[in-house]
PDB file of N, CA and C in Angstrom:
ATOM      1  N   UNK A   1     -25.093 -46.526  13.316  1.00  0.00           N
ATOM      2  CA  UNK A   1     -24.308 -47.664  12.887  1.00  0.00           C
ATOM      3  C   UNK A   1     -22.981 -47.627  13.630  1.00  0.00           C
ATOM      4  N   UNK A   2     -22.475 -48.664  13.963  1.00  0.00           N
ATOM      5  CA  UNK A   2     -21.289 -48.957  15.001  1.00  0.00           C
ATOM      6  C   UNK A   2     -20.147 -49.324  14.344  1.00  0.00           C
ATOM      7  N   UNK A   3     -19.669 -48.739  13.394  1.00  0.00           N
ATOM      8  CA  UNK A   3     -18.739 -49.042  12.594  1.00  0.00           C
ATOM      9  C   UNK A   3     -17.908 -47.466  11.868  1.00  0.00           C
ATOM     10  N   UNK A   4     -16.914 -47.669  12.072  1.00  0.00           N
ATOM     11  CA  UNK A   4     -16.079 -46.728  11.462  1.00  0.00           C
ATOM     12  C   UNK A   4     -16.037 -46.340  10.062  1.00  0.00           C
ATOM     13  N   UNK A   5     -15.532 -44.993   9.411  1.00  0.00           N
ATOM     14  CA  UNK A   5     -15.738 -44.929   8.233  1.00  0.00           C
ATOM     15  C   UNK A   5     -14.786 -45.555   7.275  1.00  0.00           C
ATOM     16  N   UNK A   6     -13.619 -45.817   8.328  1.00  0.00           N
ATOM     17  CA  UNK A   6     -12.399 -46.778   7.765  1.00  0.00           C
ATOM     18  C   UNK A   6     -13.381 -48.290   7.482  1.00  0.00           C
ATOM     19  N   UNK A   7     -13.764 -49.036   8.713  1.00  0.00           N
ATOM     20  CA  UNK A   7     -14.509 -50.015   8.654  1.00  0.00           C
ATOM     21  C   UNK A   7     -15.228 -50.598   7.490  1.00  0.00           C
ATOM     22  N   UNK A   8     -15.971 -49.362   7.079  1.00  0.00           N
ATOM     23  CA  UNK A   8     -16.899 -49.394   6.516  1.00  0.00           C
ATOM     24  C   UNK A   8     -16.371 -49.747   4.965  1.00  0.00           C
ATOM     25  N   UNK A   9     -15.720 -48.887   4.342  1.00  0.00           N
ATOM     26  CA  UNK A   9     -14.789 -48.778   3.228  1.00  0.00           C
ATOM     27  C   UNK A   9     -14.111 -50.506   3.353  1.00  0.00           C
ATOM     28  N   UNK A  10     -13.203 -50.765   4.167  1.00  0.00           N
ATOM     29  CA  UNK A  10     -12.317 -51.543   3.965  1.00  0.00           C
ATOM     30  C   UNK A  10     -13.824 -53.231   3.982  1.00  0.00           C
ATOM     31  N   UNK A  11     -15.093 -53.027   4.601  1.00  0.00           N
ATOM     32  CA  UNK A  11     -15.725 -53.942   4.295  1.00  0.00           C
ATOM     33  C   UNK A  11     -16.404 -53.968   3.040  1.00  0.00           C
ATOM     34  N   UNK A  12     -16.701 -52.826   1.950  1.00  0.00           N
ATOM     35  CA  UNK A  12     -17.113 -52.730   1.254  1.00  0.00           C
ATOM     36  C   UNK A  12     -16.116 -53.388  -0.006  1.00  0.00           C
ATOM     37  N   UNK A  13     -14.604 -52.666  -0.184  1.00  0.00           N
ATOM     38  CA  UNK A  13     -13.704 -53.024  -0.779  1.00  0.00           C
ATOM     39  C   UNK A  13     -13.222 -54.380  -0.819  1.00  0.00           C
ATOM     40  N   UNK A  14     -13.635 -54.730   0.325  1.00  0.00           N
ATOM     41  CA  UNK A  14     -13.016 -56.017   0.400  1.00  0.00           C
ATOM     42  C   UNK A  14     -14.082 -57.020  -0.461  1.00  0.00           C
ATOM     43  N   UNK A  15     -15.497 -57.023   0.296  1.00  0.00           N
ATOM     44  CA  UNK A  15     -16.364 -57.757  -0.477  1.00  0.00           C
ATOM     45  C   UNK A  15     -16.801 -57.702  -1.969  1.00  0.00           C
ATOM     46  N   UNK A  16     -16.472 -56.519  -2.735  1.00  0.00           N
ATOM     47  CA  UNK A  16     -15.805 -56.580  -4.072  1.00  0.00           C
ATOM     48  C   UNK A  16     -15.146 -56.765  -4.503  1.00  0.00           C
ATOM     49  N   UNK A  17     -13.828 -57.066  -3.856  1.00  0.00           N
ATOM     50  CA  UNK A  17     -12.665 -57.794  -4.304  1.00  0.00           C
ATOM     51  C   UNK A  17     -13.082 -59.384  -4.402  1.00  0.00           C
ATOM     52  N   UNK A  18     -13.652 -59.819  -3.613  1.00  0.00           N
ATOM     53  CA  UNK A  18     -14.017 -61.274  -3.481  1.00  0.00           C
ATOM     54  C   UNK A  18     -15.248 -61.682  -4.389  1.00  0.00           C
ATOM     55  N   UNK A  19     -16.520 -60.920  -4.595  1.00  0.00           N
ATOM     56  CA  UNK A  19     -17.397 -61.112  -4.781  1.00  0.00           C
ATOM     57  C   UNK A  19     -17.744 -60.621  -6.236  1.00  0.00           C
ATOM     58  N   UNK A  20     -17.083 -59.619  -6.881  1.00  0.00           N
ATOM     59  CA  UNK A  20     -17.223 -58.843  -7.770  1.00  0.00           C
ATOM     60  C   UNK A  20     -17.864 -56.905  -7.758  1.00  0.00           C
ATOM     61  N   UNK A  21     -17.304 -56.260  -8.951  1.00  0.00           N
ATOM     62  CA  UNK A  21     -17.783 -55.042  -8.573  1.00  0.00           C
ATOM     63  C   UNK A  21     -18.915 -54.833  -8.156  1.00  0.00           C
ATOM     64  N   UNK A  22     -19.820 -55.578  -8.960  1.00  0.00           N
ATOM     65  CA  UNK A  22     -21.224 -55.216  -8.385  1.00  0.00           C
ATOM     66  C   UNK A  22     -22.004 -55.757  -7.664  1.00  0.00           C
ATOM     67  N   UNK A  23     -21.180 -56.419  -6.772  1.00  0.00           N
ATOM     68  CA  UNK A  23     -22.021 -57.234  -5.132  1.00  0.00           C
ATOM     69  C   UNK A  23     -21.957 -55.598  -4.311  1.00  0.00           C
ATOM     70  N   UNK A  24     -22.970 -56.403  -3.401  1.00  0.00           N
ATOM     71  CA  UNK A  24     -23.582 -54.833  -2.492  1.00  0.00           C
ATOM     72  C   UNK A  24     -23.719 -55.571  -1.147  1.00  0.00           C
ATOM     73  N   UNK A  25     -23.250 -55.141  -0.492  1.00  0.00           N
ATOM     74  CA  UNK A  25     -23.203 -55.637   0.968  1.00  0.00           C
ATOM     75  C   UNK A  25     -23.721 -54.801   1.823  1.00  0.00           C
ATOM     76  N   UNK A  26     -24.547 -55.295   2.943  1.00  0.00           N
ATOM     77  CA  UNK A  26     -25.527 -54.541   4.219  1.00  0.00           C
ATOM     78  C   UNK A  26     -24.839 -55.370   5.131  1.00  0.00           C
ATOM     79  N   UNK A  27     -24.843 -53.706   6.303  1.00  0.00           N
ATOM     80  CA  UNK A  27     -24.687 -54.504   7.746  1.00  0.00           C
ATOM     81  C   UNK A  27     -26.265 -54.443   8.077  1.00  0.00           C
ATOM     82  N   UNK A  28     -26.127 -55.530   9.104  1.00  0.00           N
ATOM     83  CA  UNK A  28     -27.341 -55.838   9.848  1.00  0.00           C
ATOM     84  C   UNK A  28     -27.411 -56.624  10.982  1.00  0.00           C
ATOM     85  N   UNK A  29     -28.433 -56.626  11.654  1.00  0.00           N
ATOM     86  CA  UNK A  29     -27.908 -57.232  13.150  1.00  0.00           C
ATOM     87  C   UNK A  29     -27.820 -55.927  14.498  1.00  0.00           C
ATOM     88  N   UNK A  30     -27.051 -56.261  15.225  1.00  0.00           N
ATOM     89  CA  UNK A  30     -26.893 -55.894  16.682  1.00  0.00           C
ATOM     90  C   UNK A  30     -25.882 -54.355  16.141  1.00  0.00           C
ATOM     91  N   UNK A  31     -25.003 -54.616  15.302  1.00  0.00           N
ATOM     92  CA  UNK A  31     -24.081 -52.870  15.015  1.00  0.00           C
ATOM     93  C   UNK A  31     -25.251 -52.223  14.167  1.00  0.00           C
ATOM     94  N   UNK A  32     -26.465 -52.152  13.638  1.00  0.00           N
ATOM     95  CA  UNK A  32     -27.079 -51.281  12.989  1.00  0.00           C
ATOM     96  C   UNK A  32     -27.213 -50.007  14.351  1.00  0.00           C
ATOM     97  N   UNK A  33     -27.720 -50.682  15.138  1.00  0.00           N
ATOM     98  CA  UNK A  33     -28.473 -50.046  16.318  1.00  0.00           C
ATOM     99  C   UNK A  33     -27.199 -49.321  17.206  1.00  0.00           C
ATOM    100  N   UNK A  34     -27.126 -47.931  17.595  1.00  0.00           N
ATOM    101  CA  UNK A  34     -26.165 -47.420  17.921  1.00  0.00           C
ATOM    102  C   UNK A  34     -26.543 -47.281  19.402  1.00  0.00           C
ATOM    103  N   UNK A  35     -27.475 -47.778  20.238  1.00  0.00           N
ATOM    104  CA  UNK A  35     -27.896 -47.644  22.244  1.00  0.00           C
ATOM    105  C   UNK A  35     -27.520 -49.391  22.021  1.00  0.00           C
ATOM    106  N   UNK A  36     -27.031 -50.105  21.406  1.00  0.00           N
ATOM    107  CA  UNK A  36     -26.485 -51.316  21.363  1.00  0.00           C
ATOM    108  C   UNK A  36     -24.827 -50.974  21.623  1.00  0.00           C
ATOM    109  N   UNK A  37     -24.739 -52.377  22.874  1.00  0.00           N
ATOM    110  CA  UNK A  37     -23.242 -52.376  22.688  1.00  0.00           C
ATOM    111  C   UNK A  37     -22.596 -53.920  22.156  1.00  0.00           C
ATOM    112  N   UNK A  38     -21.252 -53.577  21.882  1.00  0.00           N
ATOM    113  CA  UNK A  38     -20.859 -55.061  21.262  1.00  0.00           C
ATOM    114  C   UNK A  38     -21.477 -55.357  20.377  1.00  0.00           C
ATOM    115  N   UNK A  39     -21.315 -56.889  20.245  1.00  0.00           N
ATOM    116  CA  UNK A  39     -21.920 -57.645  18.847  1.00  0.00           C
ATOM    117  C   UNK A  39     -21.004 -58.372  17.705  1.00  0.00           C
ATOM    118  N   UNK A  40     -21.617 -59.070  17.189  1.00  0.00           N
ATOM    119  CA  UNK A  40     -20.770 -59.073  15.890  1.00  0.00           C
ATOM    120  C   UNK A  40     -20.892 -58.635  14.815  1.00  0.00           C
ATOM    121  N   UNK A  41     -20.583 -58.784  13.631  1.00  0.00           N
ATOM    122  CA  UNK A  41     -20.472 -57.985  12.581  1.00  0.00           C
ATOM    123  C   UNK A  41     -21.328 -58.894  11.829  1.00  0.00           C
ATOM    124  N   UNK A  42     -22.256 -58.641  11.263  1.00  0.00           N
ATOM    125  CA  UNK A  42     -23.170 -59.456  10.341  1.00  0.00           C
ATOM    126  C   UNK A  42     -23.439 -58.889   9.391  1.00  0.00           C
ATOM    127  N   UNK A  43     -22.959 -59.177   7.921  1.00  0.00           N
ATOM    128  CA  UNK A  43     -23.011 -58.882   6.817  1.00  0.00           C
ATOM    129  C   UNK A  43     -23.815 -59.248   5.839  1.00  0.00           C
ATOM    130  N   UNK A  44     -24.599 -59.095   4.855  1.00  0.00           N
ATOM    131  CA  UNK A  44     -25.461 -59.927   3.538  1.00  0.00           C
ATOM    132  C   UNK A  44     -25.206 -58.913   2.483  1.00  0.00           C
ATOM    133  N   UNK A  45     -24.481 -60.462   1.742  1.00  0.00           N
ATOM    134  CA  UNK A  45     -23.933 -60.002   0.560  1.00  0.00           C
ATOM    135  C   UNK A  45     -24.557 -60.274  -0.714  1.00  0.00           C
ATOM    136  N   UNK A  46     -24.703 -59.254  -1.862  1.00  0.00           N
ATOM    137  CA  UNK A  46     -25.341 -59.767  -2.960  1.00  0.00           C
ATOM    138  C   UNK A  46     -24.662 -59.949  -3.879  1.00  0.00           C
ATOM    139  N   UNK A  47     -24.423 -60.782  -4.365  1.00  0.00           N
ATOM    140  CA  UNK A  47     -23.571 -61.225  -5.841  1.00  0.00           C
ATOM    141  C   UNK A  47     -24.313 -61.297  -7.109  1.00  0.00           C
ATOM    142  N   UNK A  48     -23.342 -61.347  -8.058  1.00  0.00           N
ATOM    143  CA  UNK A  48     -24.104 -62.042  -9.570  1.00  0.00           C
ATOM    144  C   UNK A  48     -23.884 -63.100  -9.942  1.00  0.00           C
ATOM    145  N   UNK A  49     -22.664 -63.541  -8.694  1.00  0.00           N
ATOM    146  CA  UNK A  49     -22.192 -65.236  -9.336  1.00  0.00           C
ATOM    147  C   UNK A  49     -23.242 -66.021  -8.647  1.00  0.00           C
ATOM    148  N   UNK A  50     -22.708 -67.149  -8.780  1.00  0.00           N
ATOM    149  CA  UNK A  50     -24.241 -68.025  -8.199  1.00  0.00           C
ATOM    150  C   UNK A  50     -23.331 -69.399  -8.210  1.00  0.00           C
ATOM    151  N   UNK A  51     -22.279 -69.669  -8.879  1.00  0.00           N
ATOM    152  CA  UNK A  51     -22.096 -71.579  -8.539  1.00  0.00           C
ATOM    153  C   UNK A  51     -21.681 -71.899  -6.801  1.00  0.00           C
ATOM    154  N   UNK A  52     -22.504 -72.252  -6.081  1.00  0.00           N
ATOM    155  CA  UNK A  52     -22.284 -72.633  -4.291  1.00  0.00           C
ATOM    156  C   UNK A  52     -20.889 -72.983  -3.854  1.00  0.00           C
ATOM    157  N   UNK A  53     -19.944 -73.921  -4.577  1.00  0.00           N
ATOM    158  CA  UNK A  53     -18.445 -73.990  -4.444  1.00  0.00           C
ATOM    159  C   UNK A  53     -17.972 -72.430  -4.402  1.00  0.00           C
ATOM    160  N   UNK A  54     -18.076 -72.392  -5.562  1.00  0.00           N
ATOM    161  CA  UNK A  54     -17.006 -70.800  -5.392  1.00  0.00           C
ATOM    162  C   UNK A  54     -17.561 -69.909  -4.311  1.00  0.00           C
ATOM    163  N   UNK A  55     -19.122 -69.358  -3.860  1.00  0.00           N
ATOM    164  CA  UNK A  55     -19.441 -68.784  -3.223  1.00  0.00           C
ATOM    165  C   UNK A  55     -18.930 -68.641  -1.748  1.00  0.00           C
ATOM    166  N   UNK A  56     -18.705 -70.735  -1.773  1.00  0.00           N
ATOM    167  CA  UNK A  56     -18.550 -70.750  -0.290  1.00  0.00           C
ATOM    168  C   UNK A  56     -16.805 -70.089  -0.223  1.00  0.00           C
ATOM    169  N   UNK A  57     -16.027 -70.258  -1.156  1.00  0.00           N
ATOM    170  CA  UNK A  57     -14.479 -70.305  -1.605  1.00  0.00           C
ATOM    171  C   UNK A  57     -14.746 -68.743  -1.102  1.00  0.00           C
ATOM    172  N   UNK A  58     -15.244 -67.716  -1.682  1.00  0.00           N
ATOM    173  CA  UNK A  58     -15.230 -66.599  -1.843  1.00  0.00           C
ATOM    174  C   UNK A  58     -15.192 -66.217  -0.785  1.00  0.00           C
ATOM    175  N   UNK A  59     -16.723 -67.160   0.188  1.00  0.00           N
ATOM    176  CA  UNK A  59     -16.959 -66.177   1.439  1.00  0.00           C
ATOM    177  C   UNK A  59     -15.949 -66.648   2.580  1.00  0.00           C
ATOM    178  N   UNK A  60     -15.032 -67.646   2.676  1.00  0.00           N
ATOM    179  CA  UNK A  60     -14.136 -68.007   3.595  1.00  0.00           C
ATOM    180  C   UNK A  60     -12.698 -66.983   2.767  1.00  0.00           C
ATOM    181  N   UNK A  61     -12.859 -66.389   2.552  1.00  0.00           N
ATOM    182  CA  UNK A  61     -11.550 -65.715   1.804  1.00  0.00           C
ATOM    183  C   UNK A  61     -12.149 -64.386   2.182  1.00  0.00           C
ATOM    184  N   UNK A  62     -13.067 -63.732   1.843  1.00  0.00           N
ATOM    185  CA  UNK A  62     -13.455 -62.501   2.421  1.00  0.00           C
ATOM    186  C   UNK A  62     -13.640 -62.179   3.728  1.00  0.00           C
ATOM    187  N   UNK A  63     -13.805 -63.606   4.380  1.00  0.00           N
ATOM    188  CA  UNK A  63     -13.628 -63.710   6.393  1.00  0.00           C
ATOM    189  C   UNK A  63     -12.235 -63.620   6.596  1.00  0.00           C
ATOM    190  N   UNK A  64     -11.070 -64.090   5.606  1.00  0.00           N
ATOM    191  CA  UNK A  64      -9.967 -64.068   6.361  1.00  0.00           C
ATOM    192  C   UNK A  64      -9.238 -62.407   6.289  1.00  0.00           C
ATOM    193  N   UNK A  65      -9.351 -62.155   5.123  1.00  0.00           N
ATOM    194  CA  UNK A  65      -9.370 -60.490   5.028  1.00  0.00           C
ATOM    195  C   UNK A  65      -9.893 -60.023   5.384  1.00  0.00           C
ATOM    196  N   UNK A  66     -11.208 -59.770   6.167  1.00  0.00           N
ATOM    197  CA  UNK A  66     -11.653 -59.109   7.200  1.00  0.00           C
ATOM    198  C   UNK A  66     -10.981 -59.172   8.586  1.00  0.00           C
ATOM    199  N   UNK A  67     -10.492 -60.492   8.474  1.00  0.00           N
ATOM    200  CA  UNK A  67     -10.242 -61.052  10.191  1.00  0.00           C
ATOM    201  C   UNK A  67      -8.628 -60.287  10.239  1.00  0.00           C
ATOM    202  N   UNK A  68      -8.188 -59.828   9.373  1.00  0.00           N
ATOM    203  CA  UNK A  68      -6.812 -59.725   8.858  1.00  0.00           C
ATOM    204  C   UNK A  68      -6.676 -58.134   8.901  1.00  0.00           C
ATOM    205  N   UNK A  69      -7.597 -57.939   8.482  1.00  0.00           N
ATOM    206  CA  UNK A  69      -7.764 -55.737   8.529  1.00  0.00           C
ATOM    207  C   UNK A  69      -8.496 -55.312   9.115  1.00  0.00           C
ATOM    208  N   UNK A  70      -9.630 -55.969   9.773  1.00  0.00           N
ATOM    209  CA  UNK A  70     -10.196 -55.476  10.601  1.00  0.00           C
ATOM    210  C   UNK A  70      -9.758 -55.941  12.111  1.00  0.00           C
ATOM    211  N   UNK A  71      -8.488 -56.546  12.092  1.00  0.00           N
ATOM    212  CA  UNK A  71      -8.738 -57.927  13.567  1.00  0.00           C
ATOM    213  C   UNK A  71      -9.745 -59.069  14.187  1.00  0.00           C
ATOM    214  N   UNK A  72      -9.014 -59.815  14.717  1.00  0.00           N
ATOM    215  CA  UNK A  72     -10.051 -60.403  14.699  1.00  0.00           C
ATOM    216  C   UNK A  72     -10.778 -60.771  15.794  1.00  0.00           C
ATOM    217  N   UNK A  73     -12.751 -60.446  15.057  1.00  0.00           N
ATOM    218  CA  UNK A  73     -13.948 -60.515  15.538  1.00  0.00           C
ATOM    219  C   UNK A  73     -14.739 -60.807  15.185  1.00  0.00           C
ATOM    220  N   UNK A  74     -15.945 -61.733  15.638  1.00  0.00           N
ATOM    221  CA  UNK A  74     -17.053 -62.302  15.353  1.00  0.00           C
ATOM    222  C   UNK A  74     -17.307 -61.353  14.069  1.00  0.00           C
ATOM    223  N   UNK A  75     -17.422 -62.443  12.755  1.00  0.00           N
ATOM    224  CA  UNK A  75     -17.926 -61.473  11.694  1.00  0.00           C
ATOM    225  C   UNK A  75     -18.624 -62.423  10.893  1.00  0.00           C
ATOM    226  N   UNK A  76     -20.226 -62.504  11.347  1.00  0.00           N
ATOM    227  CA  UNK A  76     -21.056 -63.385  10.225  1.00  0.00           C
ATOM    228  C   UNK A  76     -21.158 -62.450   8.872  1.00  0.00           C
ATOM    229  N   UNK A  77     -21.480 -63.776   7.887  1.00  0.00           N
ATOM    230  CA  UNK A  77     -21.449 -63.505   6.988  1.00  0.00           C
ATOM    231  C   UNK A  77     -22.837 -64.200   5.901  1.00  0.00           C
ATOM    232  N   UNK A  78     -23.328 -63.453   5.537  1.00  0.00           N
ATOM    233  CA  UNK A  78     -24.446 -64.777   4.057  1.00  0.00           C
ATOM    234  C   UNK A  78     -24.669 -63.816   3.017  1.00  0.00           C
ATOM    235  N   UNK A  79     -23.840 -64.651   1.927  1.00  0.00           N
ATOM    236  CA  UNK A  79     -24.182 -64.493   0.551  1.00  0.00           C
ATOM    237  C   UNK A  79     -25.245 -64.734  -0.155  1.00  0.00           C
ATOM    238  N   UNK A  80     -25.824 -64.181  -0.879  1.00  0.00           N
ATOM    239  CA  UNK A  80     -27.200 -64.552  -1.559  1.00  0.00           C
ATOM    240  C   UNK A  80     -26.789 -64.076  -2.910  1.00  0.00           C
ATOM    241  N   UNK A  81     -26.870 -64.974  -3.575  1.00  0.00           N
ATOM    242  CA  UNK A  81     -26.682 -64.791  -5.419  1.00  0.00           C
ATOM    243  C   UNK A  81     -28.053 -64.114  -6.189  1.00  0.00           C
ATOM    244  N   UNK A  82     -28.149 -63.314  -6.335  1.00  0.00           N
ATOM    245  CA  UNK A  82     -29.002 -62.419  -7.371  1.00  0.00           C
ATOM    246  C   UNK A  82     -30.294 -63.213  -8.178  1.00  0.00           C
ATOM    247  N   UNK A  83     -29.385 -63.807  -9.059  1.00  0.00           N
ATOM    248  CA  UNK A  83     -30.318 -64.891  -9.389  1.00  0.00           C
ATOM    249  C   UNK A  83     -30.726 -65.988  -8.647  1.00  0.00           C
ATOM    250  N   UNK A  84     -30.825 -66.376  -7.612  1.00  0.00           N
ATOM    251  CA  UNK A  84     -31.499 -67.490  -7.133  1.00  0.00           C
ATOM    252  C   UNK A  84     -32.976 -66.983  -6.704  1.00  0.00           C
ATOM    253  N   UNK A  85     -33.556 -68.022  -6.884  1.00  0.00           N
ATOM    254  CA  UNK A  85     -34.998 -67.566  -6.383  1.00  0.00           C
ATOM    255  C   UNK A  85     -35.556 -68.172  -4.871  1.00  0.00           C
ATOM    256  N   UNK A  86     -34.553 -68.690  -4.193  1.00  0.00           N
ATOM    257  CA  UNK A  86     -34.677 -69.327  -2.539  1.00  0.00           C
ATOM    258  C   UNK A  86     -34.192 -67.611  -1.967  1.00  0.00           C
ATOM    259  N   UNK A  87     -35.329 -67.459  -1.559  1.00  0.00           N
ATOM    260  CA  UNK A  87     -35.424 -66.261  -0.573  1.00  0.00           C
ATOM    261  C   UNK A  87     -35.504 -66.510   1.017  1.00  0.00           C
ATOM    262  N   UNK A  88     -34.260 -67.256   1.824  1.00  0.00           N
ATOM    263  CA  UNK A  88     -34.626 -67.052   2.803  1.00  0.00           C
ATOM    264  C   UNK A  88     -34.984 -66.283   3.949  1.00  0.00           C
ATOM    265  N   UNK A  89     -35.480 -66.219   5.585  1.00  0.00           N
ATOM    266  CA  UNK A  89     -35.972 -65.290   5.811  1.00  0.00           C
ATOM    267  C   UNK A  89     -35.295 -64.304   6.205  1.00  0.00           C
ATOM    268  N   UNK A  90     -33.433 -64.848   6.295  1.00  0.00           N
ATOM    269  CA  UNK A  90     -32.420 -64.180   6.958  1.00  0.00           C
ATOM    270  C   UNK A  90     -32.172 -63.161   6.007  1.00  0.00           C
ATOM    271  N   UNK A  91     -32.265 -63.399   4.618  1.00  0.00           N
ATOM    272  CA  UNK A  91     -32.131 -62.564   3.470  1.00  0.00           C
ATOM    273  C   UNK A  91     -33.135 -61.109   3.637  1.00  0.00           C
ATOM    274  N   UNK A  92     -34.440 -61.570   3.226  1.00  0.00           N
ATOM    275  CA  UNK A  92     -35.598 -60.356   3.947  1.00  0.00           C
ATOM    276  C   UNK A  92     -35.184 -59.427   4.775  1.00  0.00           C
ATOM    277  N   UNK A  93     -34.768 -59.955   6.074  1.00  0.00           N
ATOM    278  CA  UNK A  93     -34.426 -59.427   7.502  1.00  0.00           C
ATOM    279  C   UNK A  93     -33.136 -58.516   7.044  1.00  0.00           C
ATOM    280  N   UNK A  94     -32.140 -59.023   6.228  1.00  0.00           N
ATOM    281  CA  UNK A  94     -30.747 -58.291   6.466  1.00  0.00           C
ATOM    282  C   UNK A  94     -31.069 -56.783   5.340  1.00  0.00           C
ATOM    283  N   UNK A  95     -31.565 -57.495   4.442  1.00  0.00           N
ATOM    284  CA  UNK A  95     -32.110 -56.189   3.553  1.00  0.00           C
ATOM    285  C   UNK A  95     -33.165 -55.001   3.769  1.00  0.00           C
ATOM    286  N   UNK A  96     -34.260 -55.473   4.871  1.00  0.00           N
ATOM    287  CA  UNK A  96     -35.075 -54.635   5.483  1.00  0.00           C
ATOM    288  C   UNK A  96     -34.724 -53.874   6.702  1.00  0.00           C
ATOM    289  N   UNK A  97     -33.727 -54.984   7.604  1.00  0.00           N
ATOM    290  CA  UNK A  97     -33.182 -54.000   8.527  1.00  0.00           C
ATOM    291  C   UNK A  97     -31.598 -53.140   8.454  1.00  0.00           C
ATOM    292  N   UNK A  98     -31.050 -54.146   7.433  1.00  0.00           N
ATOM    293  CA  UNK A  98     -29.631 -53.607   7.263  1.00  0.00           C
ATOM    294  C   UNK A  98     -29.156 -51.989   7.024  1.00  0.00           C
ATOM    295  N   UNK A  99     -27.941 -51.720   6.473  1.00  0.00           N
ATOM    296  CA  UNK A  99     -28.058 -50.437   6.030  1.00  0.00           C
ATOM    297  C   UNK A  99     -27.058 -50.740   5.483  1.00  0.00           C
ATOM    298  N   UNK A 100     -27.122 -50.418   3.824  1.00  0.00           N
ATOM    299  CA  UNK A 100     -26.194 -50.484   2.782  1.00  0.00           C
ATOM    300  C   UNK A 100     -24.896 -49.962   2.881  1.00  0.00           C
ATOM    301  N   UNK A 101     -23.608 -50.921   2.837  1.00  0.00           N
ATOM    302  CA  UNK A 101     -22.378 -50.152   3.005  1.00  0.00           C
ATOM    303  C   UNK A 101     -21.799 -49.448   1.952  1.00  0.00           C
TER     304      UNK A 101
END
């Protein structure tokens, strides 16, 4: 994984600050893989909230504090609320290939 242990912490902390204690966030993407260079930062986040306004509120507020402590760099992001039952395939992918921060 291509990310620092500072990194790592300050993405975890952060997306509980925004999201709640018990959202769980995976990197996934191009930094899982360490014979990879560059990339951006691609995150999937799990929440317990679920109303789509606030989510989106949340996740443009957790990009700017990232962009803010981490500097700023390409840093995707997708939230997926716990309870919803729309499983898309990006969801699958980030949880099967990701690695829990």
């Amino acid at each position: 994984m291509r990310l620092t242990p500072e990194e790592i912490a300050t993405i975890r902390d952060a997306a509980r600050a925004h999201f709640g204690h018990d959202a769980k966030v995976w990197l996934f993407g191009s930094r899982v893989d360490d014979a990879k260079r560059g990339g951006d930062i691609d995150l999937y986040v799990e929440t317990d909230l679920h109303y789509p306004a606030d989510l989106l509120k949340r996740e443009i507020s957790l990009k700017l504090e990232l962009d803010e402590r981490l500097g700023e760099q390409k840093i995707d992001i997708v939230v997926r609320p716990r309870t919803s039952e729309l499983a898309l395939p990006i969801h699958r992918v980030a949880r099967e290939t990701g690695i829990e921060l």
